[in-house]
N, C-alpha and C. Protein backbone atom coordinates (compact mmCIF):
# COMPACT_ATOMS: atom_id res chain seq x y z
N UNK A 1 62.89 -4.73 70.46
CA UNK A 1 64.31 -5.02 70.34
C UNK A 1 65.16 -3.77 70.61
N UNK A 2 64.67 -2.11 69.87
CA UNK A 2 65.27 -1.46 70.18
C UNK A 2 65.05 -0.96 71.86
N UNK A 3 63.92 -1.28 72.43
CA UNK A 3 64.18 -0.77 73.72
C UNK A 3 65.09 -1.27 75.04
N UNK A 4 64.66 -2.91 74.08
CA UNK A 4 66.43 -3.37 75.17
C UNK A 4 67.29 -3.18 74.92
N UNK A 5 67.92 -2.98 73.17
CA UNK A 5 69.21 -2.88 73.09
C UNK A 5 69.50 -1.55 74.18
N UNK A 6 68.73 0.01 74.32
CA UNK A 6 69.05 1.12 74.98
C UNK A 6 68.79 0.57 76.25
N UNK A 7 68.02 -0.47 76.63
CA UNK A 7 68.62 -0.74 78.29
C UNK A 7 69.35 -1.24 78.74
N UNK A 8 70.20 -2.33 78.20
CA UNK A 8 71.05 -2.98 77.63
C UNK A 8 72.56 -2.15 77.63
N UNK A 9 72.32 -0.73 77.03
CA UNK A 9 73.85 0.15 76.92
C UNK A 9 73.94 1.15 77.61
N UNK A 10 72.24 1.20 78.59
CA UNK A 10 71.91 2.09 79.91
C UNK A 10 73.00 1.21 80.88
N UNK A 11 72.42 -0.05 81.26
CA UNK A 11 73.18 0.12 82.10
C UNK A 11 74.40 -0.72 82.09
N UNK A 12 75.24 -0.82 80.85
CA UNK A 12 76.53 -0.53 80.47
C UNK A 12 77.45 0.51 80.82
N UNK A 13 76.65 1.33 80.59
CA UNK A 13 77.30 2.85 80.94
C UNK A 13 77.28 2.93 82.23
N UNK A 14 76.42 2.97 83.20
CA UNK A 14 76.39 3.46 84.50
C UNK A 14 77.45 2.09 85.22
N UNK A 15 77.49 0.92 84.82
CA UNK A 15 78.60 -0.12 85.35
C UNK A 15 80.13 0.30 85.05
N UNK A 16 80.15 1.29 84.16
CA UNK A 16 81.58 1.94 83.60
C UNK A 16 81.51 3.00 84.95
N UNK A 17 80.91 3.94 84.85
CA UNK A 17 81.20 4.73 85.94
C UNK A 17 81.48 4.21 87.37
N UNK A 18 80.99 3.43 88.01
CA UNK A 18 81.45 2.90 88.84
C UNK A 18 82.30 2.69 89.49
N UNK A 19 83.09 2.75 90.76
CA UNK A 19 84.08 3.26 91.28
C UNK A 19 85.19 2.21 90.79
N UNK A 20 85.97 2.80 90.90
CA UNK A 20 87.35 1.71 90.31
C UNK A 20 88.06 0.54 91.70
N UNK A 21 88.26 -0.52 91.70
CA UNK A 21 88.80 -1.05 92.58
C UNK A 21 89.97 -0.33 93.45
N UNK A 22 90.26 -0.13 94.37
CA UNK A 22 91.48 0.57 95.35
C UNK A 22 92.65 -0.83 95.27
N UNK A 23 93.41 0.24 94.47
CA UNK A 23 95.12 -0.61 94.83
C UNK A 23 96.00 -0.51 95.50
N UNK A 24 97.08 -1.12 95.57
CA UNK A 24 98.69 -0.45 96.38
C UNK A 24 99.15 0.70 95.94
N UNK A 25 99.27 1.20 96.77
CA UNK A 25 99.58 2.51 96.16
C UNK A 25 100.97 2.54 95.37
N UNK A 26 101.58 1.73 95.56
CA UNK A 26 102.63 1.67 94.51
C UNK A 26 102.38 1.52 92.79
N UNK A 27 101.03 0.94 93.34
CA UNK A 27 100.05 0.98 91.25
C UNK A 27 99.43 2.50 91.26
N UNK A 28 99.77 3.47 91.49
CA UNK A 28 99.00 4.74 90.89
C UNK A 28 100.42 5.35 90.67
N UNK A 29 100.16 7.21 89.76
CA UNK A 29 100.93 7.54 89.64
C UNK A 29 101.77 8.44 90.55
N UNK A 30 101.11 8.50 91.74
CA UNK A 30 102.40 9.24 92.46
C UNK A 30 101.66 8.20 93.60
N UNK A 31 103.14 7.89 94.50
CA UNK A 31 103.08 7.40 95.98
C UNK A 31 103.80 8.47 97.13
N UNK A 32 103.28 8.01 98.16
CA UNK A 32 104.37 8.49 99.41
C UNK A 32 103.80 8.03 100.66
N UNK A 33 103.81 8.45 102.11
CA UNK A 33 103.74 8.29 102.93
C UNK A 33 103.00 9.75 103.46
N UNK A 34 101.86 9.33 104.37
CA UNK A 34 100.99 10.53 105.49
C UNK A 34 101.84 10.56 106.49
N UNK A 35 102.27 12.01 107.20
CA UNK A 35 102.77 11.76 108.57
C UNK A 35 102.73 13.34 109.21
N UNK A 36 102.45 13.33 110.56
CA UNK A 36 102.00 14.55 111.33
C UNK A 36 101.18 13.71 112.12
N UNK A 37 100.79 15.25 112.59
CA UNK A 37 99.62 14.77 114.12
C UNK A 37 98.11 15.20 113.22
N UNK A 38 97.34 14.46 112.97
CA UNK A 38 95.67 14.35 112.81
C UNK A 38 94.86 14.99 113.43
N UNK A 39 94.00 15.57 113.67
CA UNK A 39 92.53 15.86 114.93
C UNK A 39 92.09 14.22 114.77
N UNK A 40 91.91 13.51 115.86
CA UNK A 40 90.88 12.49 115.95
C UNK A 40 89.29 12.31 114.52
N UNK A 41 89.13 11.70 114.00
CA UNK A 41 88.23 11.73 113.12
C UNK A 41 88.51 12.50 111.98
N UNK A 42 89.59 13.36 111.43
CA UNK A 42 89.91 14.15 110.47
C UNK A 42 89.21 13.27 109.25
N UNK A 43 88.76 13.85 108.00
CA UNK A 43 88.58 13.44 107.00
C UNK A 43 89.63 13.75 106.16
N UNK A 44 90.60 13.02 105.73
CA UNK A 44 91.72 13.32 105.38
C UNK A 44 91.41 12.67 102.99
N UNK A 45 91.29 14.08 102.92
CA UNK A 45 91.57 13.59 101.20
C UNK A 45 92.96 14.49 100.70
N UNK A 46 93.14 13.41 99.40
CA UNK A 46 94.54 14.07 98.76
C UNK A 46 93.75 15.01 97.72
N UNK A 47 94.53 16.33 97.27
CA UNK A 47 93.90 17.04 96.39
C UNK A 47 94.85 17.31 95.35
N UNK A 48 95.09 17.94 94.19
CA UNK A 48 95.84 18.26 93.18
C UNK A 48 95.21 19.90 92.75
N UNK A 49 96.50 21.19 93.46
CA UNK A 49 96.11 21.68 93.62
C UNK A 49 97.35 22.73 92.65
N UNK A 50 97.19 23.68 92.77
CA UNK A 50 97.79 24.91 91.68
C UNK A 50 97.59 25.58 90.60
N UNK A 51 98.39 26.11 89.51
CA UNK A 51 98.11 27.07 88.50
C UNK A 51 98.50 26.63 87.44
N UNK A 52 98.08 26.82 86.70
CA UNK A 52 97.99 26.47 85.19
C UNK A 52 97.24 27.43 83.96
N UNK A 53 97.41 26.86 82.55
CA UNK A 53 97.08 27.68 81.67
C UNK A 53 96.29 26.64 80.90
N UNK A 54 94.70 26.62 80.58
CA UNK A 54 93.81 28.22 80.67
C UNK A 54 93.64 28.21 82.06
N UNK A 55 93.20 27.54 82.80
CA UNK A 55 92.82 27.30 83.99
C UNK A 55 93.95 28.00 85.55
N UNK A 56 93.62 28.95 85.86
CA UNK A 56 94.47 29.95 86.21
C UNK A 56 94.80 29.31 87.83
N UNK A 57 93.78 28.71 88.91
CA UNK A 57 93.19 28.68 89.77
C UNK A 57 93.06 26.08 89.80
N UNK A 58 93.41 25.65 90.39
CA UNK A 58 93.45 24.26 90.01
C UNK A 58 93.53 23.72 91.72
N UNK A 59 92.44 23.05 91.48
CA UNK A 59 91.93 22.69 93.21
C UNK A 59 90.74 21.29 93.21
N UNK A 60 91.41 20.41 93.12
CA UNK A 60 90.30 19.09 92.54
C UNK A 60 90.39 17.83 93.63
N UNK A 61 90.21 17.33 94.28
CA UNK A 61 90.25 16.33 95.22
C UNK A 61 88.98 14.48 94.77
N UNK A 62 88.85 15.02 93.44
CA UNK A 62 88.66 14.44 92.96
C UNK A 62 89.32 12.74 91.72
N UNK A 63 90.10 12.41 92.44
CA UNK A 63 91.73 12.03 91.78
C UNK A 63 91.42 10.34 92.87
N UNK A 64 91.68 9.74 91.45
CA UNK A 64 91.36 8.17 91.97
C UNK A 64 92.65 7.94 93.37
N UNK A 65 92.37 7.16 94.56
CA UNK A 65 93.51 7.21 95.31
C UNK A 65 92.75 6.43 96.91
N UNK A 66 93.90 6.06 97.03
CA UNK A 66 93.88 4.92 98.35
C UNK A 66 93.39 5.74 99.65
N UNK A 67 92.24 4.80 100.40
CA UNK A 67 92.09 5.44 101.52
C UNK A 67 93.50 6.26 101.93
N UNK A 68 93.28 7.38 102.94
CA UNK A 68 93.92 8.22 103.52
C UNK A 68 94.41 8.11 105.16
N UNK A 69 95.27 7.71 105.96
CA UNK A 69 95.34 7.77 107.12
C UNK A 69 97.08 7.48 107.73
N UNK A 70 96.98 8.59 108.44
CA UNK A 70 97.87 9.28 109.14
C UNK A 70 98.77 8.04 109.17
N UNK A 71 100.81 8.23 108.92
CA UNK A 71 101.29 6.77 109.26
C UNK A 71 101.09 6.03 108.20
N UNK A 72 100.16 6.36 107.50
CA UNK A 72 100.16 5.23 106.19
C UNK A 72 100.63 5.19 104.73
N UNK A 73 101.18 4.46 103.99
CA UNK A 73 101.38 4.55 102.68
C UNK A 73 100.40 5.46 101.72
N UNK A 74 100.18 5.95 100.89
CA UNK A 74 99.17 6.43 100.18
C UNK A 74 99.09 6.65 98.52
N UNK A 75 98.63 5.88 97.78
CA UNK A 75 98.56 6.03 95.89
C UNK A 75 97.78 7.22 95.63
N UNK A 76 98.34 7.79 94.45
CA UNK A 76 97.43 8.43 93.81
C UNK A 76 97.28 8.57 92.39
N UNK A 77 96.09 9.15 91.44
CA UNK A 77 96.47 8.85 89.96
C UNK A 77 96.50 10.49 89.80
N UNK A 78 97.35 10.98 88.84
CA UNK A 78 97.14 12.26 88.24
C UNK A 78 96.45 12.20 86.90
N UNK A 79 95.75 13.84 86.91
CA UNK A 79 95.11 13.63 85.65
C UNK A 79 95.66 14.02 84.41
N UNK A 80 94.87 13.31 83.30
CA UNK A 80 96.39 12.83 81.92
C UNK A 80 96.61 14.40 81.39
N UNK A 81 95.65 14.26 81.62
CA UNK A 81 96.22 16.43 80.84
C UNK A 81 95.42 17.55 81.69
N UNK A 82 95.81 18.38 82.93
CA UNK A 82 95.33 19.21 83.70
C UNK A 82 95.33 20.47 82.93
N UNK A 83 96.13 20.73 81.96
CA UNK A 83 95.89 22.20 81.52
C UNK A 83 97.10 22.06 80.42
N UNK A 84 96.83 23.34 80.00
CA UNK A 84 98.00 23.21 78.51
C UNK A 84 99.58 23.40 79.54
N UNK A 85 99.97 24.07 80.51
CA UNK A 85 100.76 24.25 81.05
C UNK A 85 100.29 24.54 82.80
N UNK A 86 101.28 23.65 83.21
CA UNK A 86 100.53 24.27 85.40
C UNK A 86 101.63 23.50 85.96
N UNK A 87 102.10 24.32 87.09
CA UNK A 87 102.87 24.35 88.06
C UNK A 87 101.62 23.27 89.40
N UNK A 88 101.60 22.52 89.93
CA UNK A 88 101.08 22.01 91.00
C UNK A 88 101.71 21.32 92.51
N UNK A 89 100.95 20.80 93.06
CA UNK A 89 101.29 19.98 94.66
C UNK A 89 100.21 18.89 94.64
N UNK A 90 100.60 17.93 95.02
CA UNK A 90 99.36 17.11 95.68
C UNK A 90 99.59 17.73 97.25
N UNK A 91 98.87 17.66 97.70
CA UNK A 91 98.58 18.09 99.09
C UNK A 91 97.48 17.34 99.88
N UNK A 92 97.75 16.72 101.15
CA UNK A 92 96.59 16.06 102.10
C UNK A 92 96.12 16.93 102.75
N UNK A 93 94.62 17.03 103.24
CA UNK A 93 94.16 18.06 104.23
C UNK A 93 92.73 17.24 104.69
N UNK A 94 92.34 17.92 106.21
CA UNK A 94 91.06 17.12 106.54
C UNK A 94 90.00 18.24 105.85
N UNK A 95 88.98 17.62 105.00
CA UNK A 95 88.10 17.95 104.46
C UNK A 95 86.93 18.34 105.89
N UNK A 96 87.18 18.97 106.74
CA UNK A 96 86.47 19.86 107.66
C UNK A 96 84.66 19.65 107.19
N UNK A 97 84.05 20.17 106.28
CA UNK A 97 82.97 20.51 106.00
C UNK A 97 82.33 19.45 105.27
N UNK A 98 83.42 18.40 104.83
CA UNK A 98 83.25 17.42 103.65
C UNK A 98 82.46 17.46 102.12
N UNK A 99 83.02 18.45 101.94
CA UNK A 99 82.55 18.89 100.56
C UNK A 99 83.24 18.32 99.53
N UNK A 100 84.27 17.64 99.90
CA UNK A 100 84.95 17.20 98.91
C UNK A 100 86.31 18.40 97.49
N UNK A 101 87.00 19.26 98.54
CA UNK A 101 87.43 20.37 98.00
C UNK A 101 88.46 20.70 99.04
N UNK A 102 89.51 20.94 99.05
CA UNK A 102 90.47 21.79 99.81
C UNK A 102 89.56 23.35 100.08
N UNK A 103 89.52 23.58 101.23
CA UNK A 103 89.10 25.12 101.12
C UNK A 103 90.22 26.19 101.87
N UNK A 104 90.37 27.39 102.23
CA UNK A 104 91.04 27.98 103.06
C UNK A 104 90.76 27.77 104.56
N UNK A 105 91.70 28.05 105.43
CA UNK A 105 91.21 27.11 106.84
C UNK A 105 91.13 26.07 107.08
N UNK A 106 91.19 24.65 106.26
CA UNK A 106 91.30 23.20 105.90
C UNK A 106 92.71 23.20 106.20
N UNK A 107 93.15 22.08 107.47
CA UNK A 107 94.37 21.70 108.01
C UNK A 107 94.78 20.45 106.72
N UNK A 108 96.11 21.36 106.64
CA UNK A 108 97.07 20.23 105.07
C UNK A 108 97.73 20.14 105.56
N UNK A 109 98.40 19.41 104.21
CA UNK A 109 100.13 18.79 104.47
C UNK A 109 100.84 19.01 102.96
N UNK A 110 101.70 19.46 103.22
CA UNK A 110 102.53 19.70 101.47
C UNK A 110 104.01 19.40 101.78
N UNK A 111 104.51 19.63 100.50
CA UNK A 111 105.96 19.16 100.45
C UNK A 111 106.58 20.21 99.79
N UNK A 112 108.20 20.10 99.29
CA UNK A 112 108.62 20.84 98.73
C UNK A 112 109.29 20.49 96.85
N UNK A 113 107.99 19.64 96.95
CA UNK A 113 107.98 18.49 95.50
C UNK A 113 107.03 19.45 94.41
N UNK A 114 107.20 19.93 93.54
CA UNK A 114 106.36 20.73 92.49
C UNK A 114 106.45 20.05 91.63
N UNK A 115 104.94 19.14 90.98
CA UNK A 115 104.44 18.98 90.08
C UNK A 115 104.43 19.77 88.44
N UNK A 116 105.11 19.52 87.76
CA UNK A 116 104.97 20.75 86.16
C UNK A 116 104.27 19.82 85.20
N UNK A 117 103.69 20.39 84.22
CA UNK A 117 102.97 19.63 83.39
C UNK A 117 103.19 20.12 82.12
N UNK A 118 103.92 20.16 81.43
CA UNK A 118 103.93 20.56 79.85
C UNK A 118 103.85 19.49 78.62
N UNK A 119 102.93 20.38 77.86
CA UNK A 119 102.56 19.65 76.78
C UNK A 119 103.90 19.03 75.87
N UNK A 120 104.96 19.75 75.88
CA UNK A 120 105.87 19.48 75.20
C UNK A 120 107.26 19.77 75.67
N UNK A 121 108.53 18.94 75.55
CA UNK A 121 109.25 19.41 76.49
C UNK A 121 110.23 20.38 75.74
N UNK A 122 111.36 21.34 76.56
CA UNK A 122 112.05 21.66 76.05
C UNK A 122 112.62 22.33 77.55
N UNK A 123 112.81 24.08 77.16
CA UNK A 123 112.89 24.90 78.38
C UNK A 123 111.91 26.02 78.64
N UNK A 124 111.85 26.13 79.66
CA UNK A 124 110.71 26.83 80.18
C UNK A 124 111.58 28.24 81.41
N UNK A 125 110.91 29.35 80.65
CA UNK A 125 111.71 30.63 81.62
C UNK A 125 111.40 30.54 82.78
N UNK A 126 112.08 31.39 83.59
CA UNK A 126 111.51 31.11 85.33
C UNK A 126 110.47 32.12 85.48
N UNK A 127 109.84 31.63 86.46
CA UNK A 127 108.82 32.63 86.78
C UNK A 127 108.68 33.77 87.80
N UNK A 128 108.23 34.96 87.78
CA UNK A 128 108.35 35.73 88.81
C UNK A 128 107.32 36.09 89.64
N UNK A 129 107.26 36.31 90.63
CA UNK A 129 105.91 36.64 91.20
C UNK A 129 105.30 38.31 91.58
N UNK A 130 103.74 37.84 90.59
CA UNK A 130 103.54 39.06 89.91
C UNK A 130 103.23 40.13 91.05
N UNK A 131 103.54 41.29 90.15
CA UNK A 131 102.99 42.82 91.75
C UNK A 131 101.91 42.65 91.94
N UNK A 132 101.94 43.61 93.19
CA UNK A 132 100.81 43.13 94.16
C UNK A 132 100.67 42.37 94.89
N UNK A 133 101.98 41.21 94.87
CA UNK A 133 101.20 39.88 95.37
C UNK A 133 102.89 39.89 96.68
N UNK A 134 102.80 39.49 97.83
CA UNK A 134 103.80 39.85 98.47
C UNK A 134 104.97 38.92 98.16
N UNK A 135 106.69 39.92 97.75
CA UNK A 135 107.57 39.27 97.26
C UNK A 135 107.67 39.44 95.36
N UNK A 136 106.47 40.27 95.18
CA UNK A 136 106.84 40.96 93.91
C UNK A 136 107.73 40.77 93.17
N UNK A 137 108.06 40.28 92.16
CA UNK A 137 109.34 40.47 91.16
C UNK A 137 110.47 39.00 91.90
N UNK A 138 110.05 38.95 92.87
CA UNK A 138 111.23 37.81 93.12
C UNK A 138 110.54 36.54 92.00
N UNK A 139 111.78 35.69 92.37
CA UNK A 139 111.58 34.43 91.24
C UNK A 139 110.83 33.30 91.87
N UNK A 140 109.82 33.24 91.40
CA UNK A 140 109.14 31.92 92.14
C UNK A 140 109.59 30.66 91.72
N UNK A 141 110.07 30.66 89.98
CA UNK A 141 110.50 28.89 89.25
C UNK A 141 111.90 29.93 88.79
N UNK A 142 112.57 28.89 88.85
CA UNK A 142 113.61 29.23 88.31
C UNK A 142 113.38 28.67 86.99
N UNK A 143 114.14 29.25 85.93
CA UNK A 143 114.30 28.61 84.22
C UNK A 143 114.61 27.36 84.96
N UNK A 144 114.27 26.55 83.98
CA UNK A 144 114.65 24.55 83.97
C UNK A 144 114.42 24.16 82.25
N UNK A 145 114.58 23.32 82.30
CA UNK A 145 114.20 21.59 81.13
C UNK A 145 113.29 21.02 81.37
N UNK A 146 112.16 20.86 80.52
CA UNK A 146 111.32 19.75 81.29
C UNK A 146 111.64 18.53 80.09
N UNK A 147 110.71 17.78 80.31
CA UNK A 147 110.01 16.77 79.39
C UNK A 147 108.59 16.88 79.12
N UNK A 148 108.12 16.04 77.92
CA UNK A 148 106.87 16.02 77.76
C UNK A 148 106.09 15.38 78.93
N UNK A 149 104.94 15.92 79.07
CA UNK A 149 104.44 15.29 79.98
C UNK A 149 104.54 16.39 82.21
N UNK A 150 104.36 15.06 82.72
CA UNK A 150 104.62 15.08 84.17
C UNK A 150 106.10 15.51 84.24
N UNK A 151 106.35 16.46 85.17
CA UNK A 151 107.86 16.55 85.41
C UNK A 151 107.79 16.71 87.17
N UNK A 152 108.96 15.97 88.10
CA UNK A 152 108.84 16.45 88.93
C UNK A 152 110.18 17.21 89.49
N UNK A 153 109.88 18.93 90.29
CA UNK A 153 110.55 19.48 90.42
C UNK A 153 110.87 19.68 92.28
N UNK A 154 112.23 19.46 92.49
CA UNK A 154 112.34 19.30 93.95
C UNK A 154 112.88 20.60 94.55
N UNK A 155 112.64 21.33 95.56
CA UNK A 155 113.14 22.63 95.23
C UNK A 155 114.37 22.36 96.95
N UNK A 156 114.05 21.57 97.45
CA UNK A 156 114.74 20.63 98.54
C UNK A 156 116.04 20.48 97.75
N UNK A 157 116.13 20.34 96.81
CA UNK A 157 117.42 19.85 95.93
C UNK A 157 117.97 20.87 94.91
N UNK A 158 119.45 20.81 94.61
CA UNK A 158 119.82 21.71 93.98
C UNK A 158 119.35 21.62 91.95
N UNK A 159 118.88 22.25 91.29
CA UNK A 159 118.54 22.38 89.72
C UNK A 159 119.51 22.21 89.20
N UNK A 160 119.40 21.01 88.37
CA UNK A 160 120.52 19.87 87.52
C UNK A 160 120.11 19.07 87.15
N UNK A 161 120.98 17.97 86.47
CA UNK A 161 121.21 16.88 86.63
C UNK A 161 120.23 16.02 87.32
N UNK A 162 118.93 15.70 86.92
CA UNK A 162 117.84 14.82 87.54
C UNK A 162 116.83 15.36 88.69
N UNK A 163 116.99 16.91 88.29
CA UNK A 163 116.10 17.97 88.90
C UNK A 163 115.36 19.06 88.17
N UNK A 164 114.58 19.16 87.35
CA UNK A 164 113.60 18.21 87.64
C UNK A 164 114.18 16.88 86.31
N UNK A 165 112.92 16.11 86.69
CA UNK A 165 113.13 14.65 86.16
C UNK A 165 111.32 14.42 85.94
N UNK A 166 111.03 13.39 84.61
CA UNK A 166 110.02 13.05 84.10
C UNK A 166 109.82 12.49 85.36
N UNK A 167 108.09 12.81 85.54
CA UNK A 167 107.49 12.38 86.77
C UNK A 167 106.46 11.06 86.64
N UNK A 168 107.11 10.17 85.66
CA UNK A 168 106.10 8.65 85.90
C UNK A 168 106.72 7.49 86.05
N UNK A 169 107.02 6.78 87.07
CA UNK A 169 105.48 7.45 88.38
C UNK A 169 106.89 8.26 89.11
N UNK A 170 105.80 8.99 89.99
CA UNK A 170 106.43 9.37 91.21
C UNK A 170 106.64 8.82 92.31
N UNK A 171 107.43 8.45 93.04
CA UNK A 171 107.51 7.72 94.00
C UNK A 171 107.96 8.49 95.65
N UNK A 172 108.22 8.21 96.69
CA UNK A 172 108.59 9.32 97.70
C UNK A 172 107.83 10.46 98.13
N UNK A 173 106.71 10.69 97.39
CA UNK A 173 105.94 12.22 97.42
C UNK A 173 105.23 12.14 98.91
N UNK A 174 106.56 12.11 100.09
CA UNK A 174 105.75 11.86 101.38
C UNK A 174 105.35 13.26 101.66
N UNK A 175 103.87 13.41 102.69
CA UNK A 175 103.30 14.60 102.89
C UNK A 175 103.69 14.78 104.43
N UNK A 176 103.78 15.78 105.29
CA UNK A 176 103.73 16.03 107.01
C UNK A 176 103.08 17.36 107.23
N UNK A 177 102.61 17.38 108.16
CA UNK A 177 102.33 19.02 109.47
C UNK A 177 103.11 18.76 110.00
């Protein structure tokens, strides 16, 4: 009895893991549109990529989300808590080597849409970019407001009044080359 009940919740478990059905991308939490010119055959994945705290370094292409192709609509889900605090991008790129990873040299696509993630909302100082690194001391975030949670920050747009704005869902997050 006990060896079926454990085969029984064996493969319970492995039917949970199992890939999740693909939706409209209007059912995940950020949408937008692919657009640029492709290489023929590109392997095109979305990634969730940037800096955060503890996690200094944030590069995952691992993120539930609708086939990928040039011209097309595209869903994606973010993950519920990436770090205690992180600045990010979703970004498209052809996975070249197919490892499943954005690497350097991997042809992308980004926007001028910044992802923030804070545990709690309030205000948050701006940030500067540290020496050493080229552009030193200039301001990379300006001070803002967030909310708890997803915030999305448009830097396309002037800081106010629904800039940034709680980011669920996101909608518009179109990518190009």
């Amino acid at each position: 009895m006990m060896k079926r009940a454990a085969s029984l919740l064996s493969l319970l478990a492995l039917s949970a893991c199992g890939q999740q059905p693909v939706g409209a991308p209007g059912d995940y939490d950020l949408s937008g549109t692919l657009g640029g010119k492709w290489d023929a055959g590109a392997r095109l994945r979305l990634a969730l990529v940037g800096a955060g705290v503890p996690n200094i370094v944030t590069n995952t292409a691992n993120l539930a989300q609708t086939p990928l192709h040039p011209g097309a609509a595209f869903g994606v889900n973010l993950p519920g808590i990436p770090d205690v605090l992180g600045l990010y991008q979703v970004i498209a790129f052809d996975d070249a080597n197919n490892n499943g990873t954005f690497d350097p040299g991997e042809t992308f696509a980004r926007n001028r849409q910044w992802l923030m993630f804070s545990p709690r909302g309030g205000e948050i100082p701006a940030l500067k970019v540290p020496g050493g690194l080229p552009s030193a001391g200039e301001e990379a975030l300006p001070a803002m407001t967030v909310a708890q949670g997803w915030n999305l920050y448009d830097r396309a747009q002037p800081l106010g009044a629904g800039n940034p704005r709680p980011g669920h869902p996101v909608t518009g997050y179109d990518l190009s080359r």
